[in-house]
C-alpha atoms as a PDB file:
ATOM      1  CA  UNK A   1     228.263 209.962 141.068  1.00  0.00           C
ATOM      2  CA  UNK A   2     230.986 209.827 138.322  1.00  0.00           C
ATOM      3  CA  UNK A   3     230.890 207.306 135.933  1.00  0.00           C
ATOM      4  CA  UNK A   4     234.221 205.187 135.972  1.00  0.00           C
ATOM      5  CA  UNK A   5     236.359 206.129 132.870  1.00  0.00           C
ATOM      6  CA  UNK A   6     236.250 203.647 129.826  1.00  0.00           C
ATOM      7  CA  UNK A   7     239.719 202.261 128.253  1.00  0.00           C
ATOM      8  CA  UNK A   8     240.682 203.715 125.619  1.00  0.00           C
ATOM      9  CA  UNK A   9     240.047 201.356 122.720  1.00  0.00           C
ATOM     10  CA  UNK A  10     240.605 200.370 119.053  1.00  0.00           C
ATOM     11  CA  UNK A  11     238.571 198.762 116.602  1.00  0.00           C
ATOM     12  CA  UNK A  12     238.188 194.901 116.766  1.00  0.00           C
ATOM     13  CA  UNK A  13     240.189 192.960 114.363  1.00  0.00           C
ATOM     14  CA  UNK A  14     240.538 188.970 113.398  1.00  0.00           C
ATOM     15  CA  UNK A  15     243.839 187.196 113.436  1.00  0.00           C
ATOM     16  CA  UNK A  16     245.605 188.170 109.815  1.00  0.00           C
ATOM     17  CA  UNK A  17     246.160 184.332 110.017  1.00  0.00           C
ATOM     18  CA  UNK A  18     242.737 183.595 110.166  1.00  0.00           C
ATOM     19  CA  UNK A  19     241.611 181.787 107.270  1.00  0.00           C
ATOM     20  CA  UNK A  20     237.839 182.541 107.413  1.00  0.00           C
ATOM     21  CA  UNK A  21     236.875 179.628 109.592  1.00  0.00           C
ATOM     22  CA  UNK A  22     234.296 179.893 112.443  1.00  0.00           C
ATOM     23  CA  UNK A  23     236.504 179.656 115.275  1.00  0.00           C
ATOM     24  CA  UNK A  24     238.606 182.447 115.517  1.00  0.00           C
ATOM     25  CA  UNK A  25     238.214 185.132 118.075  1.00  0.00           C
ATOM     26  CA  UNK A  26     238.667 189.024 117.740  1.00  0.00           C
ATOM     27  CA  UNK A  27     240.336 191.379 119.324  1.00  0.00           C
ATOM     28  CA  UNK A  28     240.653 195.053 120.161  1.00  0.00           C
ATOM     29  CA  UNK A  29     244.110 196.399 121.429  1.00  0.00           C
ATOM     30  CA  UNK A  30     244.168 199.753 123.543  1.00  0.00           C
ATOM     31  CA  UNK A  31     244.949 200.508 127.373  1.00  0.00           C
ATOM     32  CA  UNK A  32     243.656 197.046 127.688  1.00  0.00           C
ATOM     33  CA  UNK A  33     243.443 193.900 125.323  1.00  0.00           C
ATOM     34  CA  UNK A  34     239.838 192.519 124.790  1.00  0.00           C
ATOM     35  CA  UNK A  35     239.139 189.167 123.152  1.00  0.00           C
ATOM     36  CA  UNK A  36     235.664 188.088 122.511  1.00  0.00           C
ATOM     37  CA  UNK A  37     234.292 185.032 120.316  1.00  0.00           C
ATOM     38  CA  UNK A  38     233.541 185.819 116.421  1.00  0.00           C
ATOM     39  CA  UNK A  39     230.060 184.162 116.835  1.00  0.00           C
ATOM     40  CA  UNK A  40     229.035 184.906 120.236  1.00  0.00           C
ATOM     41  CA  UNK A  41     229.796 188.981 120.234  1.00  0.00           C
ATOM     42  CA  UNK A  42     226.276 189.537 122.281  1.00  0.00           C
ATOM     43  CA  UNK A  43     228.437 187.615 125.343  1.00  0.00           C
ATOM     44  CA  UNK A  44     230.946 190.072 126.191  1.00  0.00           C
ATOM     45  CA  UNK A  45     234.574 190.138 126.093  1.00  0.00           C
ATOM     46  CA  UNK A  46     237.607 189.191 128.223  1.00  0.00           C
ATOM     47  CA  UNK A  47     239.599 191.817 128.928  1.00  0.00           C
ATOM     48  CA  UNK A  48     243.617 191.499 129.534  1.00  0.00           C
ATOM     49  CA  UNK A  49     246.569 194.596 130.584  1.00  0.00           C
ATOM     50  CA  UNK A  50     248.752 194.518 127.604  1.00  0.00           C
ATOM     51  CA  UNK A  51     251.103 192.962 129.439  1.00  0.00           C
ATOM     52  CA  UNK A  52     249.266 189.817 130.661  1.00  0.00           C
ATOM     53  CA  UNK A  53     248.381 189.419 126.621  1.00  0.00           C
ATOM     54  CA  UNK A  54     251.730 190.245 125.472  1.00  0.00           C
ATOM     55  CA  UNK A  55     252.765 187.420 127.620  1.00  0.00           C
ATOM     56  CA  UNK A  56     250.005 185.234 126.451  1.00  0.00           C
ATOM     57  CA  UNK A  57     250.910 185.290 122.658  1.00  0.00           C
ATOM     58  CA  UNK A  58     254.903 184.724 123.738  1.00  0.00           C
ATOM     59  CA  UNK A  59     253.474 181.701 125.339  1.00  0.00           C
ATOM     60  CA  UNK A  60     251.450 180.605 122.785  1.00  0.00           C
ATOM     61  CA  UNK A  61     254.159 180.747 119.647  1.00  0.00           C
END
């Protein structure tokens, strides 16, 4: 059985407007977004289509 194909991904990155506090998140932007918690990695991510994060961040500002 094929294995299903993995999203193309790039390296996980912190908010450039994080100020070195615990509670920031990282994320790692390719065919999909995927967010996951600085101090609980080991849990997994959430993953988003660039276009449901896009929207997120516009929402957010």
């Amino acid at each position: 059985m094929a294995r299903p194909r993995q999203p193309e991904q790039g390296p996980w990155h912190k908010s450039k407007r994080s100020n070195g506090s615990q509670n920031c998140v990282e994320v790692s932007e390719g065919t999909h977004v995927f967010v996951r918690d600085t101090q609980n990695r080991e849990r997994g991510h959430v993953e988003f289509s660039r276009e449901a994060w896009t929207q997120a961040l516009r929402a957010m500002k």
